[in-house]
N, C-alpha and C. Protein backbone atom coordinates (compact mmCIF):
# COMPACT_ATOMS: atom_id res chain seq x y z
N UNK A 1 -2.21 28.42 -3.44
CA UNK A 1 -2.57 27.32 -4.31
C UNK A 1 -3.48 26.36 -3.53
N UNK A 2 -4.53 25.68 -4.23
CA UNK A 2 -5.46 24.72 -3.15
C UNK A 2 -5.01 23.83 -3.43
N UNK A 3 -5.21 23.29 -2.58
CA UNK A 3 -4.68 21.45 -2.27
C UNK A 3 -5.66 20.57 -2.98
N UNK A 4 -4.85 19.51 -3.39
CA UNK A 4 -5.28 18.48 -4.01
C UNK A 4 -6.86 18.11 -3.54
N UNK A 5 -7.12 17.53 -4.48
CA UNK A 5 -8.28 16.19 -3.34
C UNK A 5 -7.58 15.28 -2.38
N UNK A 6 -6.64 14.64 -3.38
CA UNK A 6 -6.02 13.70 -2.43
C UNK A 6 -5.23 14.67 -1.16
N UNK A 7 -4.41 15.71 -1.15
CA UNK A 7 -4.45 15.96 -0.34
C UNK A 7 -5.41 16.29 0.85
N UNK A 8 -6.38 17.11 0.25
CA UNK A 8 -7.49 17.10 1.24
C UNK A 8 -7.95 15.44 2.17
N UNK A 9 -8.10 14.98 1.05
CA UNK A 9 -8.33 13.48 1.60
C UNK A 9 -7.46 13.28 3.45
N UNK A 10 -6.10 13.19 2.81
CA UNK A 10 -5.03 12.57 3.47
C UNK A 10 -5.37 13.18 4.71
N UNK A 11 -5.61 14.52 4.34
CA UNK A 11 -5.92 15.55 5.34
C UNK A 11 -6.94 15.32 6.24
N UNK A 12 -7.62 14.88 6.16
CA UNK A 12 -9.00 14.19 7.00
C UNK A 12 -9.83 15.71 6.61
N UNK A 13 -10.05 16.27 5.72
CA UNK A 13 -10.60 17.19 5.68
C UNK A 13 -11.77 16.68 4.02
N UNK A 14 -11.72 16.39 3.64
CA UNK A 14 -12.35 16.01 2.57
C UNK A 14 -12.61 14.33 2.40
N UNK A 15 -13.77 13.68 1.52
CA UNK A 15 -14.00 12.38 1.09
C UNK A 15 -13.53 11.83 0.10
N UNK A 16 -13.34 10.88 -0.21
CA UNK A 16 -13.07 9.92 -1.60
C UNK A 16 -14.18 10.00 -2.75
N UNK A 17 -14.42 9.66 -3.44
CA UNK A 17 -15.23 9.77 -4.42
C UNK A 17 -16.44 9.03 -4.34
N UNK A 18 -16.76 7.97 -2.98
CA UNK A 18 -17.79 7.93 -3.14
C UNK A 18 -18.15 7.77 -1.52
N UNK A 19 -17.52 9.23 -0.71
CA UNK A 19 -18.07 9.96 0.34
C UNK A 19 -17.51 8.87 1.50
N UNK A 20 -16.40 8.10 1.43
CA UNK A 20 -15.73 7.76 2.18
C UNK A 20 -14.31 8.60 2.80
N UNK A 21 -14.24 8.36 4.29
CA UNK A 21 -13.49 9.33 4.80
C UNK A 21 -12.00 7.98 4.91
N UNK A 22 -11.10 8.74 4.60
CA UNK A 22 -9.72 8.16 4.96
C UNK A 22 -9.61 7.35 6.17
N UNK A 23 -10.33 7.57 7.38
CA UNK A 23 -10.35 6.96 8.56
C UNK A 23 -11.48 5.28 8.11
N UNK A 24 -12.51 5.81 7.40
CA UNK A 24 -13.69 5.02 7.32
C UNK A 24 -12.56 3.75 6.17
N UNK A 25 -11.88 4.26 4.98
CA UNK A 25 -10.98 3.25 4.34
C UNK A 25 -10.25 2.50 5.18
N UNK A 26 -9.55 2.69 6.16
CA UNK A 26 -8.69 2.55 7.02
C UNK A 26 -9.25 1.17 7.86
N UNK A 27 -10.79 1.46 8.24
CA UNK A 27 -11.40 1.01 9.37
C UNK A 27 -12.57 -0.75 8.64
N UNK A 28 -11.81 -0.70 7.46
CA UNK A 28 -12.87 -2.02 6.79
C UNK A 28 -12.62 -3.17 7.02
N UNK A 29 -13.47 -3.73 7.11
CA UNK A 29 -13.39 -5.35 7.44
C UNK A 29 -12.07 -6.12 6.78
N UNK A 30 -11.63 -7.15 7.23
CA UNK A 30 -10.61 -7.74 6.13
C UNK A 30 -11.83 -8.61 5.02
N UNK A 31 -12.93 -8.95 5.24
CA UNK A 31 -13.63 -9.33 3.66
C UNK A 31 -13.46 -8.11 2.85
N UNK A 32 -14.28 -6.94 3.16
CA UNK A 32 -14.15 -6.03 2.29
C UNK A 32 -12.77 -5.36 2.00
N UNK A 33 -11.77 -5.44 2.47
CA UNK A 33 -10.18 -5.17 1.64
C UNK A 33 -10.49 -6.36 0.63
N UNK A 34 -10.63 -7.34 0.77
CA UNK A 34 -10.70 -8.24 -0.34
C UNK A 34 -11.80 -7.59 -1.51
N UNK A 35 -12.81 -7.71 -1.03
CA UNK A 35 -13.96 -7.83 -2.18
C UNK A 35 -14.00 -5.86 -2.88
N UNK A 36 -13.80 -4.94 -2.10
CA UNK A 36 -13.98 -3.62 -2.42
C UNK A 36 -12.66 -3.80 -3.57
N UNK A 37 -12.43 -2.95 -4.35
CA UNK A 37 -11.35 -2.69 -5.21
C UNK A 37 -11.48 -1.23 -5.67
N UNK A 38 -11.99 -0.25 -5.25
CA UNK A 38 -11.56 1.29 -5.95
C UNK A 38 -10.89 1.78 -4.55
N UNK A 39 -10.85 1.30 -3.05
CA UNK A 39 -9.92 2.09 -2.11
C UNK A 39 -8.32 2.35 -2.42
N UNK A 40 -8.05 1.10 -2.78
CA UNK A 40 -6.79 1.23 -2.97
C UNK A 40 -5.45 2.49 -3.46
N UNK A 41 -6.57 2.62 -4.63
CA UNK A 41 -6.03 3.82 -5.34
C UNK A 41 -5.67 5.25 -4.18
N UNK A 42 -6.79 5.26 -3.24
CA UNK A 42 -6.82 6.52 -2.07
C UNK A 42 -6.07 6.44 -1.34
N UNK A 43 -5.94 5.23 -0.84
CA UNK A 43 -4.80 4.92 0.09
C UNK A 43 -3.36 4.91 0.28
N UNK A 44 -3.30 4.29 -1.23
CA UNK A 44 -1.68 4.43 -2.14
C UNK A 44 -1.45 4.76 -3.71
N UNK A 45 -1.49 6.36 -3.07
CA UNK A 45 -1.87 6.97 -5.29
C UNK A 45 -0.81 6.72 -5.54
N UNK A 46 -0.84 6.85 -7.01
CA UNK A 46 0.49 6.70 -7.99
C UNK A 46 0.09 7.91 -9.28
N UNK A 47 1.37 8.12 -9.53
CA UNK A 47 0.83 9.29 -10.75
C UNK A 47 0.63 9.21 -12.30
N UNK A 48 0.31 7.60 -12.31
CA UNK A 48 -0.70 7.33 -13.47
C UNK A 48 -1.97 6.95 -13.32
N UNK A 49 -3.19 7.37 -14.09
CA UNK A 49 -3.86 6.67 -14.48
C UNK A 49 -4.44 4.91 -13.52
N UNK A 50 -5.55 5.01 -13.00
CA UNK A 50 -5.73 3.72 -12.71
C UNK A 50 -6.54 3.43 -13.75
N UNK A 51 -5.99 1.78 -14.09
CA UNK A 51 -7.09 1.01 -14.81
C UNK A 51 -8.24 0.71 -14.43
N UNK A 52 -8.07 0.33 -13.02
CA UNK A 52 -9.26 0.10 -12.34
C UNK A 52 -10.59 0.67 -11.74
N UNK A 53 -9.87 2.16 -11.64
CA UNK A 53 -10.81 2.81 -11.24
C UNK A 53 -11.23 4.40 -11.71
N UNK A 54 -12.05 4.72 -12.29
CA UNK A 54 -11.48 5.96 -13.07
C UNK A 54 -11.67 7.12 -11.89
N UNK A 55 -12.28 6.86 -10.87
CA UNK A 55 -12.19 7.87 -9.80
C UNK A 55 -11.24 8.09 -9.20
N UNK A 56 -10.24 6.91 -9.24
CA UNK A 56 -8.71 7.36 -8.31
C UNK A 56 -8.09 8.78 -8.18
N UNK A 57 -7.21 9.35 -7.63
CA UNK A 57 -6.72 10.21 -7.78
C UNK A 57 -5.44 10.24 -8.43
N UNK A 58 -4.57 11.37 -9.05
CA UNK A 58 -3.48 10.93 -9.91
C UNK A 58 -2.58 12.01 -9.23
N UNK A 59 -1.63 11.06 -8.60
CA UNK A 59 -0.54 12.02 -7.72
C UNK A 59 0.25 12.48 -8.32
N UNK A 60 -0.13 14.04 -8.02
CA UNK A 60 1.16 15.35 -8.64
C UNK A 60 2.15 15.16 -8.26
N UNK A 61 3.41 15.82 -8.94
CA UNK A 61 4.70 16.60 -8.44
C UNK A 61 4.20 17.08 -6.94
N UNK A 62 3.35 18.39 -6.75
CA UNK A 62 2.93 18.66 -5.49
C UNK A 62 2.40 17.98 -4.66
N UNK A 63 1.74 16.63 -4.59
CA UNK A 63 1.28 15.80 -4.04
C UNK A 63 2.30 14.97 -3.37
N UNK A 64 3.84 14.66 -4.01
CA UNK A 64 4.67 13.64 -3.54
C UNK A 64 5.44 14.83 -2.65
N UNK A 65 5.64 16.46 -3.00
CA UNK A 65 6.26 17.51 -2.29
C UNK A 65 5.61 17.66 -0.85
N UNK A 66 4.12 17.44 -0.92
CA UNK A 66 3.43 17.79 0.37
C UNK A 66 3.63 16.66 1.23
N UNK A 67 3.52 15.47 0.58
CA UNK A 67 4.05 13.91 1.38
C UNK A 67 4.88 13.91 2.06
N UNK A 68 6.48 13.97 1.18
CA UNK A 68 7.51 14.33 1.90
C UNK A 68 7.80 15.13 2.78
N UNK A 69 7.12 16.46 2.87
CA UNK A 69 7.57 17.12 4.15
C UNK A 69 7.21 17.46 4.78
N UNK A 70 5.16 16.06 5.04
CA UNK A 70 4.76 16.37 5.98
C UNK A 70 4.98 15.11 6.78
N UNK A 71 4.74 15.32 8.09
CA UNK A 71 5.37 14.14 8.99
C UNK A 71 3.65 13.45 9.03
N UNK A 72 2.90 14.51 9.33
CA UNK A 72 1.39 13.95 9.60
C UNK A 72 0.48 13.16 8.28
N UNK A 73 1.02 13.38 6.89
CA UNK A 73 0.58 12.71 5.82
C UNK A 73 1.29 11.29 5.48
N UNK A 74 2.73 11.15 5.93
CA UNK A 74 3.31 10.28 6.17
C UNK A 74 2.60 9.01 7.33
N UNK A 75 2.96 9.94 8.40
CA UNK A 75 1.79 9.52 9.67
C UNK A 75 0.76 8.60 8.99
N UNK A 76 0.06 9.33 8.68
CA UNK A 76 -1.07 8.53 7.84
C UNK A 76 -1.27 7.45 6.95
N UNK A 77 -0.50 7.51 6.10
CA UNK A 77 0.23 7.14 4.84
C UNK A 77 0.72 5.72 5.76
N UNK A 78 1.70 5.52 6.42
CA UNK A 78 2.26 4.33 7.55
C UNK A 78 1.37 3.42 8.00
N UNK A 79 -0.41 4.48 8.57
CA UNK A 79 -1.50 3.97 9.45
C UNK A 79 -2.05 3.04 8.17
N UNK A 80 -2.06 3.53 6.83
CA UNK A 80 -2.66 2.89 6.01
C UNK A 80 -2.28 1.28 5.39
N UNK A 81 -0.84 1.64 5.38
CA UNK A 81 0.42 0.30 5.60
C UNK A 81 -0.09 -0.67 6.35
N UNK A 82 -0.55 -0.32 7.75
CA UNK A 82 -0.93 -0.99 9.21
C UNK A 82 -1.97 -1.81 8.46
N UNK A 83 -2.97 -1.35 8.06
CA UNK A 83 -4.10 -1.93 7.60
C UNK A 83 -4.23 -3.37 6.51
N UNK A 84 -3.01 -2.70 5.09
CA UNK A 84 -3.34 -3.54 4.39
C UNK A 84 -1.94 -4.50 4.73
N UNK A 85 -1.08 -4.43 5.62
CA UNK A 85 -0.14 -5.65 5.95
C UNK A 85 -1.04 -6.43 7.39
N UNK A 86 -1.70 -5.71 8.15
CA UNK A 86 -2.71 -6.82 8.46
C UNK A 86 -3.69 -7.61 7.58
N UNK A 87 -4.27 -7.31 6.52
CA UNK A 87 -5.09 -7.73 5.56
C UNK A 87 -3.95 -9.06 5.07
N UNK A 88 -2.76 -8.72 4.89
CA UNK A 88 -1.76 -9.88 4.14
C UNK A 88 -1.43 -11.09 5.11
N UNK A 89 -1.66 -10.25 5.98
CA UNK A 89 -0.37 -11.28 7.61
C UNK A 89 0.15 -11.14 8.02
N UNK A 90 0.74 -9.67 8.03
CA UNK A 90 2.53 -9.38 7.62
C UNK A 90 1.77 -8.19 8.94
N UNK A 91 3.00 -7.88 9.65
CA UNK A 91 3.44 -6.50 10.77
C UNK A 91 4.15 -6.53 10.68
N UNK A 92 4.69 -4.99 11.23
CA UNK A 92 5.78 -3.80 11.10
C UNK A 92 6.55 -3.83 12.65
N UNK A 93 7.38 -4.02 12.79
CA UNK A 93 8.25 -3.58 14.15
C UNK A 93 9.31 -2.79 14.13
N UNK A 94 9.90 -2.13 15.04
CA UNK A 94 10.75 -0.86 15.18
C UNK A 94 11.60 -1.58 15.76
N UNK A 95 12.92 -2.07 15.29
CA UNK A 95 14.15 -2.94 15.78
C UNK A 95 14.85 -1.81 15.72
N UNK A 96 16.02 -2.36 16.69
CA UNK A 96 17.69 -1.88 16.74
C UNK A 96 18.17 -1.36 15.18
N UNK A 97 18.13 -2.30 14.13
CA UNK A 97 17.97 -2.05 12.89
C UNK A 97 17.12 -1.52 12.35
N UNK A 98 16.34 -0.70 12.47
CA UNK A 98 15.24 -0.63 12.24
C UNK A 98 14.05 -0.71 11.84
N UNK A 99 13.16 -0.26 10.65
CA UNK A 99 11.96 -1.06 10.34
C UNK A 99 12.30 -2.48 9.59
N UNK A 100 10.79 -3.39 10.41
CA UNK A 100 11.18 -4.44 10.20
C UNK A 100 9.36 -5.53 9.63
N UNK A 101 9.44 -4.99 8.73
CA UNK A 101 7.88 -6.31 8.08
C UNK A 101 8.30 -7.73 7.98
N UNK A 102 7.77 -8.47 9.00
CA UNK A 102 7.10 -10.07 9.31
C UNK A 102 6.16 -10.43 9.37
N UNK A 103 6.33 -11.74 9.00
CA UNK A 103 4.65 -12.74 8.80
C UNK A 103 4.47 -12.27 10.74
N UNK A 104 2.95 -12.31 10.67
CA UNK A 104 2.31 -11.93 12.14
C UNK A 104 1.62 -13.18 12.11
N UNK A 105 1.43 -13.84 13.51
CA UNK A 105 0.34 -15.30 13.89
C UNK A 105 -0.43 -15.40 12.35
N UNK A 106 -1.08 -14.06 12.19
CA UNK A 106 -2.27 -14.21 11.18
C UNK A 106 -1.83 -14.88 9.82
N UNK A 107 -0.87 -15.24 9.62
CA UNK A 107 -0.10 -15.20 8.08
C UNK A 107 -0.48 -16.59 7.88
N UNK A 108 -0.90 -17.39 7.99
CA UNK A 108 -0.78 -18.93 7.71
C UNK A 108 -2.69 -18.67 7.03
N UNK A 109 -3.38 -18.03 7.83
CA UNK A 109 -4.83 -17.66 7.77
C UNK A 109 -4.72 -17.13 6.44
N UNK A 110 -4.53 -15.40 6.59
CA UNK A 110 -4.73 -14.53 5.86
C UNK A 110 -3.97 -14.91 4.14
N UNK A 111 -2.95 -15.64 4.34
CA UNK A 111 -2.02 -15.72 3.17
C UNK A 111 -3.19 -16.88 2.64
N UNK A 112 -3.97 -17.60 2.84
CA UNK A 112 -5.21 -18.78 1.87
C UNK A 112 -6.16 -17.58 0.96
N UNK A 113 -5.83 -16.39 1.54
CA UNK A 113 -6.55 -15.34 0.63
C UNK A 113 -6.20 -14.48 -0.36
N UNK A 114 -5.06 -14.28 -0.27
CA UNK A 114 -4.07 -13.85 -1.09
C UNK A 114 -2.81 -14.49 -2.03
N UNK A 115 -2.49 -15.35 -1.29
CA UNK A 115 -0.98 -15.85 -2.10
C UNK A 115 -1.52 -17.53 -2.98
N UNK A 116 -2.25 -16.90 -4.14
CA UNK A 116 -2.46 -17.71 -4.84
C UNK A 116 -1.91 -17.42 -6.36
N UNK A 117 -1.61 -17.73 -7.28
CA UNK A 117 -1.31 -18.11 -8.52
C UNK A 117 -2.29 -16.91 -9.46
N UNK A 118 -1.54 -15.47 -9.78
CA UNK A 118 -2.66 -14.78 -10.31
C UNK A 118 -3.45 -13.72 -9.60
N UNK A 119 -3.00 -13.35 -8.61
CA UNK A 119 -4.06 -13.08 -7.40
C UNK A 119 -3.56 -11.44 -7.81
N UNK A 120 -5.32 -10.74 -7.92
CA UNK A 120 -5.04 -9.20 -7.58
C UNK A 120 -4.12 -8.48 -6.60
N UNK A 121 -4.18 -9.04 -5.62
CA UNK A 121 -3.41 -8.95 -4.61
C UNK A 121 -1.72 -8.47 -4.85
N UNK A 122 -1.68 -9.36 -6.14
CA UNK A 122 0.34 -8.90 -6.33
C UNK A 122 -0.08 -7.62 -7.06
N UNK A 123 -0.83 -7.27 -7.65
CA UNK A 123 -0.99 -5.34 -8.37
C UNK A 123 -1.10 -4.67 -7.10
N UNK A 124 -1.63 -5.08 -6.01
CA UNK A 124 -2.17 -4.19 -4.96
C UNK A 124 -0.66 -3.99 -3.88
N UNK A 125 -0.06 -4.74 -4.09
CA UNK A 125 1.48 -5.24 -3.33
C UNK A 125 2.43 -4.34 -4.37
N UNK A 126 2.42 -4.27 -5.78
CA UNK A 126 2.81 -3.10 -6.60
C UNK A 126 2.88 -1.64 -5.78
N UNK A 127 1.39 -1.01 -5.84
CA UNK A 127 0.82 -0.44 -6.07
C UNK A 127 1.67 0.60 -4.44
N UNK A 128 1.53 -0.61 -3.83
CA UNK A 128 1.83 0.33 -2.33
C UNK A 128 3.36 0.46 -1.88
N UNK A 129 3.87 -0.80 -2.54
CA UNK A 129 5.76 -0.50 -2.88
C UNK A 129 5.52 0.50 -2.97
N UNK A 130 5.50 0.74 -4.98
CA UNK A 130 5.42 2.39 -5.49
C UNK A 130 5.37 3.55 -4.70
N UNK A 131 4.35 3.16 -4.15
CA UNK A 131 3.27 4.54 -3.51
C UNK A 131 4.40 4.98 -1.89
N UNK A 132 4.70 3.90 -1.51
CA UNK A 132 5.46 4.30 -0.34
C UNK A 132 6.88 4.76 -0.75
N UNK A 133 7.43 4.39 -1.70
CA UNK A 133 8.33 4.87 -2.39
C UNK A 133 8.61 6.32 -2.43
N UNK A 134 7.72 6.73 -3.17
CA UNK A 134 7.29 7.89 -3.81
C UNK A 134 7.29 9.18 -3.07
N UNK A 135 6.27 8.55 -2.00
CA UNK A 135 5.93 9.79 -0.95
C UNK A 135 6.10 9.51 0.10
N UNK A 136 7.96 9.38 0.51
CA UNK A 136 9.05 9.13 1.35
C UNK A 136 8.88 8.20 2.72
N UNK A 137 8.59 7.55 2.41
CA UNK A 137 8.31 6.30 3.58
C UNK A 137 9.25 5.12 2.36
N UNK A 138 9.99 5.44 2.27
CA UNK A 138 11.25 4.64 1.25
C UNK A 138 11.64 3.05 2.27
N UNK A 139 11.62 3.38 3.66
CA UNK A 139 11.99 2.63 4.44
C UNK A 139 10.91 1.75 4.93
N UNK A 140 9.59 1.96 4.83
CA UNK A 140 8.48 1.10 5.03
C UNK A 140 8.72 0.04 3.65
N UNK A 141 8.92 0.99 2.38
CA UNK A 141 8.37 -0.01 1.19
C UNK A 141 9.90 -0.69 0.77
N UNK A 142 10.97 -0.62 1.70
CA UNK A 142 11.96 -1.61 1.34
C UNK A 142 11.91 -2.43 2.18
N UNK A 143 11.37 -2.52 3.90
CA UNK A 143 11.43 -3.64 4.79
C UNK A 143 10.29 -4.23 4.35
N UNK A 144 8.84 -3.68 3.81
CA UNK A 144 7.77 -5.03 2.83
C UNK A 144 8.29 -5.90 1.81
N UNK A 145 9.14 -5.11 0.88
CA UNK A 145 9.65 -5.34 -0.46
C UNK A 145 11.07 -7.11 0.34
N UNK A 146 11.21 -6.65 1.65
CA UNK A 146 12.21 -7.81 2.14
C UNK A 146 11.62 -8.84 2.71
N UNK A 147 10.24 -8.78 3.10
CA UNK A 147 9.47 -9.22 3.46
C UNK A 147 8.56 -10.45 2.71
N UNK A 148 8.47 -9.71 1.33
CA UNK A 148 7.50 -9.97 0.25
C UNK A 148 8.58 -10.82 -0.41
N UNK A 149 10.19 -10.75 -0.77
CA UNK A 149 11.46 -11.69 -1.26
C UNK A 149 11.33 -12.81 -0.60
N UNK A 150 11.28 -12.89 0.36
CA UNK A 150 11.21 -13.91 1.06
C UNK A 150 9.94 -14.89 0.96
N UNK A 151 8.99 -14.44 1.01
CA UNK A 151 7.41 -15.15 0.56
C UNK A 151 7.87 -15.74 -0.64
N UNK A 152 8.39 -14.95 -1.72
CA UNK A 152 8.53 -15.61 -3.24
C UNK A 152 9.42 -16.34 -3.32
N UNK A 153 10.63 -16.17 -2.98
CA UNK A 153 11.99 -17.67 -2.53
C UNK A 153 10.76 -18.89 -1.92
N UNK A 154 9.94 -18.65 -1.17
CA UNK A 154 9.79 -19.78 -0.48
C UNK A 154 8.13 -20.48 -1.07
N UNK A 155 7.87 -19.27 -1.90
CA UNK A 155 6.39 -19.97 -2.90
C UNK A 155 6.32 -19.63 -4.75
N UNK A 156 7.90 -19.95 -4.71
CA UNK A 156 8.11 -19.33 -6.67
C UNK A 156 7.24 -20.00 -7.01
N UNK A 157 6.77 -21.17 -6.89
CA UNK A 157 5.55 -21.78 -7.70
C UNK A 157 4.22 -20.87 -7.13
N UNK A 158 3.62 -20.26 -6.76
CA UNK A 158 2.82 -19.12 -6.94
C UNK A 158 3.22 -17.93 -7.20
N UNK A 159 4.58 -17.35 -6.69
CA UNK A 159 4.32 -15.97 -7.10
C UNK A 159 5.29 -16.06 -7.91
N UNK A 160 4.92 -15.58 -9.64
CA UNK A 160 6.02 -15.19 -10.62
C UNK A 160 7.21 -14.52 -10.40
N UNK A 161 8.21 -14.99 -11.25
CA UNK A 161 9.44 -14.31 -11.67
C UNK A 161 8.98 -12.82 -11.91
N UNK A 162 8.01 -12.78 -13.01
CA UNK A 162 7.52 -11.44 -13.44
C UNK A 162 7.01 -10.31 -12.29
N UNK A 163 6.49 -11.14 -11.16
CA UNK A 163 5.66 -10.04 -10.55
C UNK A 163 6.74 -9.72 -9.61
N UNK A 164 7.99 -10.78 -8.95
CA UNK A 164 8.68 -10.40 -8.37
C UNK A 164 9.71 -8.85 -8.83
N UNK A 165 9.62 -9.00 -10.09
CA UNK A 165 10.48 -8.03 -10.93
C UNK A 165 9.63 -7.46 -10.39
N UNK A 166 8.06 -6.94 -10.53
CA UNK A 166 7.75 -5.93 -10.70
C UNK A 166 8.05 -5.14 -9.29
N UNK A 167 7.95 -6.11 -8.50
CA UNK A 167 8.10 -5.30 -7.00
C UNK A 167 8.88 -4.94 -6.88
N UNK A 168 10.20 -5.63 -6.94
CA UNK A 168 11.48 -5.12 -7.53
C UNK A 168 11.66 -3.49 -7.80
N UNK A 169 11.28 -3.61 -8.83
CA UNK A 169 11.40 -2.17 -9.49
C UNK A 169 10.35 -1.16 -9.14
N UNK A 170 9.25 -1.54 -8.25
CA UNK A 170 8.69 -0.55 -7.67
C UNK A 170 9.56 0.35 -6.08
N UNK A 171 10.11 -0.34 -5.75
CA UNK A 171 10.37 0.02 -4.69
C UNK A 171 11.96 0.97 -4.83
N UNK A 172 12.44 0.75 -6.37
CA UNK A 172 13.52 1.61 -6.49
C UNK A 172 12.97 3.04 -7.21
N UNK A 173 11.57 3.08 -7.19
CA UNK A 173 10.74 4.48 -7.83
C UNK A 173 11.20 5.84 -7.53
């Protein structure tokens, strides 16, 4: 059976749809995580339909099978995490307890770009719950998801009741 695109993608063996390599997504400025909006989808598929972008890819049954039981798509999948929780503020540490997402120095900066009232940013915070969910990094997208509770206890006047649900319920996917 041939592999996905997105697998290929993940794979470093194939491009995105508009001839970007997984490493090259990986490697973008923090303006352009802001201003670009069709990476996302590559980085953290989901198996509907994007609104946003009709090039996304739409993750199979076989797509979340190849995730799970590869360590090196995971691998990847984690490196991509790295990227857009630097883009937020937020890093990952390997405790006694184990994984652990905190505001990093950068968070007082980076959060004037994101944690506003409305902000694309909470679909894109969806999007990668889900996605880490899904295709077994369960433990990345519950130490963000504890991470991200805490931001909203301490800024309910920007981030909704509603969107908190939504994260909520992404991360039990």
């Amino acid at each position: 059976m041939a592999r996905s695109h997105l697998l290929q993608f993940y794979s470093e063996t194939a491009s995105d749809h508009r001839g970007r390599s997984l490493q090259q997504l990986q490697a973008q400025s923090l303006s352009a995580l802001e201003s670009t909006h069709d990476y996302i989808q590559w980085l953290f598929p989901l198996p509907e339909r994007s609104g946003a972008s009709a090039h996304a890819p739409i993750l199979t049954p076989a797509d979340i099978a190849a995730f799970r039981a590869s360590d090196a798509l995971r691998t990847r999948l984690v490196q991509s995490l790295a990227v857009m929780l630097r883009f937020y503020g937020l890093e990952s540490a390997d405790t006694a307890a184990g994984i652990e997402i905190r505001r990093s120095p950068s968070f007082r900066e980076r959060s004037d770009v994101w944690l506003k009232p409305f902000n694309h940013n909470f679909l894109r915070l969806t999007r990668i719950l889900r996605s880490l969910s899904l295709l077994g990094c369960g433990a990345q997208a519950r130490a963000l998801f504890a991470c991200l509770e805490e931001i909203y206890r301490e800024h309910y006047d920007i981030v909704s009741e509603e969107t908190f649900e939504y994260w909520s319920r992404a991360v039990v996917a």
